[in-house]
N, C-alpha and C. Protein backbone atom coordinates (compact mmCIF):
# COMPACT_ATOMS: atom_id res chain seq x y z
N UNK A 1 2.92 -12.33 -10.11
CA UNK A 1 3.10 -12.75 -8.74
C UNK A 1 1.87 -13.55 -8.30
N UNK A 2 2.23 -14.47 -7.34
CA UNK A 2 0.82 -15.10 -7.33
C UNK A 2 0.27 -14.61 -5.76
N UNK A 3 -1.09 -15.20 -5.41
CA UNK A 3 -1.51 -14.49 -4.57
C UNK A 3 -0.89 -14.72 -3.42
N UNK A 4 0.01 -15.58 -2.83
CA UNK A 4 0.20 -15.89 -1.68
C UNK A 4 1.66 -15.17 -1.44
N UNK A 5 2.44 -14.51 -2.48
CA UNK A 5 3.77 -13.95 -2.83
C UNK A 5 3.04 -12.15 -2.23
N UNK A 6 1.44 -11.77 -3.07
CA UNK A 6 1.22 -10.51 -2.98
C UNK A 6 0.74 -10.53 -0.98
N UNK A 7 0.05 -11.54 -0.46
CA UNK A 7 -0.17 -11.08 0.61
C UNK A 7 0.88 -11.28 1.49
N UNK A 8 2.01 -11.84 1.22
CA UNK A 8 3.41 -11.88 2.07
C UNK A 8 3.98 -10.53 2.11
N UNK A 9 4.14 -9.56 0.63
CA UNK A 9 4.58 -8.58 0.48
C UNK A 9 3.60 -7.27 1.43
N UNK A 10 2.56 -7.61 1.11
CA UNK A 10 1.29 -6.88 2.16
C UNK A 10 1.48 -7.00 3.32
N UNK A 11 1.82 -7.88 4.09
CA UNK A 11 1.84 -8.23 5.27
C UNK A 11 3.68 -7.47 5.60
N UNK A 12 4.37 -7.71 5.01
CA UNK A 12 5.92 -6.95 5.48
C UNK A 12 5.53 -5.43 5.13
N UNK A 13 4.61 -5.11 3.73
CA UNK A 13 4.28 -3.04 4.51
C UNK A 13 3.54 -3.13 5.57
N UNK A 14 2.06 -3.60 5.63
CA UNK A 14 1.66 -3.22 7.23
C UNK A 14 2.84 -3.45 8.02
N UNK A 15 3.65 -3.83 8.23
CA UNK A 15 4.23 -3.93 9.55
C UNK A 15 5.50 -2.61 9.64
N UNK A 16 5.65 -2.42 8.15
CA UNK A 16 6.39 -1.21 8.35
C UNK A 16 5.57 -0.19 8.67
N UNK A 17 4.15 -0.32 8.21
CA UNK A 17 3.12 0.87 8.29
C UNK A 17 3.06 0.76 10.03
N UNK A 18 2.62 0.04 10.60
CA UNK A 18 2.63 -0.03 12.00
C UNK A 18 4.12 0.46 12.62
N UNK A 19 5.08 0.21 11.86
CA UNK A 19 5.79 0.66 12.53
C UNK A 19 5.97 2.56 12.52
N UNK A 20 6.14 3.01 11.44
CA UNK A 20 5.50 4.83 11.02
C UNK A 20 4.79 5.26 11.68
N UNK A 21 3.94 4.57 12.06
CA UNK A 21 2.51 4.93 13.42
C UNK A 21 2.93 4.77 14.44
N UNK A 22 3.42 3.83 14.88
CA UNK A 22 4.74 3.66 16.47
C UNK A 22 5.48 4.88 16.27
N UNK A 23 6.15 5.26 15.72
CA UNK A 23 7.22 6.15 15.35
C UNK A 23 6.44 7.61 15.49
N UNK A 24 4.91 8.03 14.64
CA UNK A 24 5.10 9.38 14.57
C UNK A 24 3.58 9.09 14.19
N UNK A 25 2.31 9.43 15.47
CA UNK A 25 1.12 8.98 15.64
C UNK A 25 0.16 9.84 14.73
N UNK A 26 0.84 11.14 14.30
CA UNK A 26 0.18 11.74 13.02
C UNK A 26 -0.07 11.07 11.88
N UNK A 27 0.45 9.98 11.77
CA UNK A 27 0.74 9.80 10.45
C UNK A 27 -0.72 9.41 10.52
N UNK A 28 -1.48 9.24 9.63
CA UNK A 28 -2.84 8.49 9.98
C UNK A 28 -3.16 6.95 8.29
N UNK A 29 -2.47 7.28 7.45
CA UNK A 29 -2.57 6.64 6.63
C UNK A 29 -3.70 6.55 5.90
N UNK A 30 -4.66 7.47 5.90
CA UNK A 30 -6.11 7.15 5.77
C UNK A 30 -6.67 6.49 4.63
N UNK A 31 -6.18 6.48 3.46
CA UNK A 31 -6.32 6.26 1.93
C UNK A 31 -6.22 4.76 2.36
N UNK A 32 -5.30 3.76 2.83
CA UNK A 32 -5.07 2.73 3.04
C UNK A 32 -5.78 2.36 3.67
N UNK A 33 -6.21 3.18 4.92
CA UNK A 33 -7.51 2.14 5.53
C UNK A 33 -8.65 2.80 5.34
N UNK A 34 -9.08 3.32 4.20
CA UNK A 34 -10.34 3.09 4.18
C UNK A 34 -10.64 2.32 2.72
N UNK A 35 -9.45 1.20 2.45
CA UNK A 35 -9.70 0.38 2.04
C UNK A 35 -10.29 -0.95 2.15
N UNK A 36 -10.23 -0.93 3.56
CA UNK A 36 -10.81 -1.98 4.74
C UNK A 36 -10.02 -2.78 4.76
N UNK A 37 -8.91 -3.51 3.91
CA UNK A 37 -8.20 -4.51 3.70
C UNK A 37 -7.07 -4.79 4.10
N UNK A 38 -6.39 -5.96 5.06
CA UNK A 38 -5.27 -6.18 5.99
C UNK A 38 -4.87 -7.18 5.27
N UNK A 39 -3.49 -7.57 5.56
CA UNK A 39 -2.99 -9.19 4.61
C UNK A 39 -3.71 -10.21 5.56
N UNK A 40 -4.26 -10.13 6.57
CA UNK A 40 -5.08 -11.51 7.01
C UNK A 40 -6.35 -11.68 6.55
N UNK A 41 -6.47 -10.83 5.37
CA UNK A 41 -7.79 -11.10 4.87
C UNK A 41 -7.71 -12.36 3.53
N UNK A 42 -7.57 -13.18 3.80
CA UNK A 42 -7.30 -14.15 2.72
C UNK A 42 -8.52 -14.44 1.72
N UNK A 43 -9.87 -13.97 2.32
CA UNK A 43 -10.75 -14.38 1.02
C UNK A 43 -10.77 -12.96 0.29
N UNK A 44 -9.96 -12.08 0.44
CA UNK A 44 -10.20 -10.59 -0.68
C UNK A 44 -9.32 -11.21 -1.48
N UNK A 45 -9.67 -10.99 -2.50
CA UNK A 45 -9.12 -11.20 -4.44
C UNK A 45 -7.28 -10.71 -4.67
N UNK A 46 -6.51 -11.44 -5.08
CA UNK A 46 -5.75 -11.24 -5.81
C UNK A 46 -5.38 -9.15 -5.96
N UNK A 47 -5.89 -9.17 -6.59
CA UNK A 47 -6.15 -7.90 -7.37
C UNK A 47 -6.44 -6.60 -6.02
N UNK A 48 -7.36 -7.32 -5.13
CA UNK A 48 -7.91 -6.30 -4.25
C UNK A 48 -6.19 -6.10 -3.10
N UNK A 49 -5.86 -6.65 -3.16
CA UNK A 49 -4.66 -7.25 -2.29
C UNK A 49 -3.38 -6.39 -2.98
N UNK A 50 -3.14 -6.86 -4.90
CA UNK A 50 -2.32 -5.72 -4.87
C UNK A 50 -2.61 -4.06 -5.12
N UNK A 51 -3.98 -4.13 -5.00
CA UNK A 51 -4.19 -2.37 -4.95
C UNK A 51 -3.81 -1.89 -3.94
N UNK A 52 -4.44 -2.55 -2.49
CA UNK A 52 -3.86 -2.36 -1.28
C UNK A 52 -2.23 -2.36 -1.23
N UNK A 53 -1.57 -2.81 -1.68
CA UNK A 53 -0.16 -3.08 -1.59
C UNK A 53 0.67 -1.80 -2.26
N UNK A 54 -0.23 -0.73 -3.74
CA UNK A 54 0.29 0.33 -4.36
C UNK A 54 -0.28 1.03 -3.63
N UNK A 55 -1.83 1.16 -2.92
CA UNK A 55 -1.72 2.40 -1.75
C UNK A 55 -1.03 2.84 -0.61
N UNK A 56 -0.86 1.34 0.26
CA UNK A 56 -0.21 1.61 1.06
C UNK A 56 1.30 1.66 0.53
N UNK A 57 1.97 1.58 -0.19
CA UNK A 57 2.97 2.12 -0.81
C UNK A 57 3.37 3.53 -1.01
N UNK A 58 2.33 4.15 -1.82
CA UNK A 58 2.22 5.36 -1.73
C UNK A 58 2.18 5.93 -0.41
N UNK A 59 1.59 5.72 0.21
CA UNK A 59 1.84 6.27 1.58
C UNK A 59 2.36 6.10 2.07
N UNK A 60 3.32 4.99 2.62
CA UNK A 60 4.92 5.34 2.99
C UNK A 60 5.62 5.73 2.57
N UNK A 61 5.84 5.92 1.00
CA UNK A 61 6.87 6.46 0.20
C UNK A 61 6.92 8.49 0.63
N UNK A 62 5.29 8.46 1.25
CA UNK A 62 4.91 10.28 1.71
C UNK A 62 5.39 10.51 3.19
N UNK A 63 5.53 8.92 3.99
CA UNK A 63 5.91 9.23 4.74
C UNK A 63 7.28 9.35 5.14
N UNK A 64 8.14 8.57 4.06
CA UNK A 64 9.43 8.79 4.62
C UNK A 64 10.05 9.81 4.10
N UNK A 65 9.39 10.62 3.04
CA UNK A 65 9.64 11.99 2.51
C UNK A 65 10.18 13.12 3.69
N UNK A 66 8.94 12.76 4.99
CA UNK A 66 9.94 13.32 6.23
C UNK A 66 10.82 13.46 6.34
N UNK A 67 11.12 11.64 6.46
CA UNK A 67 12.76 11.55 7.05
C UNK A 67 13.91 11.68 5.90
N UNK A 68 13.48 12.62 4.95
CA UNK A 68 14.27 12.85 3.90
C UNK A 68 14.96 12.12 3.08
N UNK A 69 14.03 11.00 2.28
CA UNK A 69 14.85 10.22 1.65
C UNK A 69 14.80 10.47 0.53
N UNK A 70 15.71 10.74 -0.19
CA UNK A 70 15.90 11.73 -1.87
C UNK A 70 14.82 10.96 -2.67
N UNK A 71 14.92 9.61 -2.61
CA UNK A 71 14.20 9.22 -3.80
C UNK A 71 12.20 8.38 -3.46
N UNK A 72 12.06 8.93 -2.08
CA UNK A 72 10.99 8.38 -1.67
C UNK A 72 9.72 9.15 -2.67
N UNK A 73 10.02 10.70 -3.54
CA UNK A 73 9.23 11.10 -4.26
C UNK A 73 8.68 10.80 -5.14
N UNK A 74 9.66 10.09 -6.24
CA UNK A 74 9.57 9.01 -7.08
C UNK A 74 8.60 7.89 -7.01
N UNK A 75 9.40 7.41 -5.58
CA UNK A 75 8.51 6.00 -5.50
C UNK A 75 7.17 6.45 -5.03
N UNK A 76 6.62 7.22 -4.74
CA UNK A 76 5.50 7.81 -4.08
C UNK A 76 4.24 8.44 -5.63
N UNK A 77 5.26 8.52 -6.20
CA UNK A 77 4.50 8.78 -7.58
C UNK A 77 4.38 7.83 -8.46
N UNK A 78 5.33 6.96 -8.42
CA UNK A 78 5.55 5.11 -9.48
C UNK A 78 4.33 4.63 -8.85
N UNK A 79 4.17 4.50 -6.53
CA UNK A 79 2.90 3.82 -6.44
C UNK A 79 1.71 4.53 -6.68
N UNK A 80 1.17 5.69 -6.85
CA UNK A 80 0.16 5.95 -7.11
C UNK A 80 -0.03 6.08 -8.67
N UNK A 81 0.81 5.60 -9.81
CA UNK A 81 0.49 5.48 -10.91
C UNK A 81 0.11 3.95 -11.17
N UNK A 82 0.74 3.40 -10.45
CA UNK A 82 0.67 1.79 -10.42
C UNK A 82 -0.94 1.30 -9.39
N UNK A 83 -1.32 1.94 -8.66
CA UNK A 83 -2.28 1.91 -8.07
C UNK A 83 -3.37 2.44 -8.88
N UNK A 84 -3.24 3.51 -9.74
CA UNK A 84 -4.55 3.76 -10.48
C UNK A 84 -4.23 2.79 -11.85
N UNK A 85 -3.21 1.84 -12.30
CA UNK A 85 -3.43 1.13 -12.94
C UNK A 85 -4.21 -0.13 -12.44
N UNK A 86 -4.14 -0.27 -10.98
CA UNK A 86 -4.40 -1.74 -10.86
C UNK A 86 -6.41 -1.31 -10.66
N UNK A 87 -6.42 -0.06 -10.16
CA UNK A 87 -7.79 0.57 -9.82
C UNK A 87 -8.49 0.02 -11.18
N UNK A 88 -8.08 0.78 -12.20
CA UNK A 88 -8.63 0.25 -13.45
C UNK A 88 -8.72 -1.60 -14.18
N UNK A 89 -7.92 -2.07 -14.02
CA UNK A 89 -8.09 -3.25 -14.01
C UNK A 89 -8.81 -4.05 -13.42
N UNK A 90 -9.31 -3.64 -12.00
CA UNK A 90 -10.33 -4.29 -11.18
C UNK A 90 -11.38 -4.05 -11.76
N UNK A 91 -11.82 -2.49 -12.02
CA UNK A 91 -13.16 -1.86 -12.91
C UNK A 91 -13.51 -2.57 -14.33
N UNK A 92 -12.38 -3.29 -14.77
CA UNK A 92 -12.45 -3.64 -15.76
C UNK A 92 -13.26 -5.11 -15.46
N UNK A 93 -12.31 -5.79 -14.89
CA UNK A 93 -12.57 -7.64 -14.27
C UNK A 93 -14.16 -7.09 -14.30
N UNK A 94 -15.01 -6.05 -13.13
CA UNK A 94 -16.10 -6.65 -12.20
C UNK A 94 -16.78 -5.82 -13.35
């Protein structure tokens, strides 16, 4: 994917993420932001962009576990395996 495909996809979860937080103010997302990183950050890297994209993944996939969606467990476990792959790949690049 190239970079301008990953921060489009970034930019449609924050807005679902904003929307989970409209919806239910517990949610706090914290793993995701204390990544520091928003899709209007255009000079963060490729790479930094789709890590952000498998965390905050993971964390909606925990949050809609709420609203009972059978297979949000799955995906909640695909992004945090896919997120410690991309973790490692960055460690690798720098």
């Amino acid at each position: 994917m190239h970079k301008e495909e990953l921060i489009s996809l970034h930019q449609m979860l924050y807005e679902i993420k904003d929307y989970f937080e409209g919806s239910n103010p517990d949610l706090k997302f914290s793993e995701y932001h204390s990544l520091k990183i928003n899709p209007s950050q255009l000079h963060k890297s490729k790479m930094e962009h789709k890590y952000a994209i498998f965390v905050l993944g993971n964390e909606l996939a925990n949050a809609m576990k709420e609203v009972e969606f059978s297979a949000s467990g799955r995906i909640s476990a695909r992004m945090r395996e896919l997120a410690a792959k991309t973790l490692k790949e960055m460690e690798y690049i720098q």
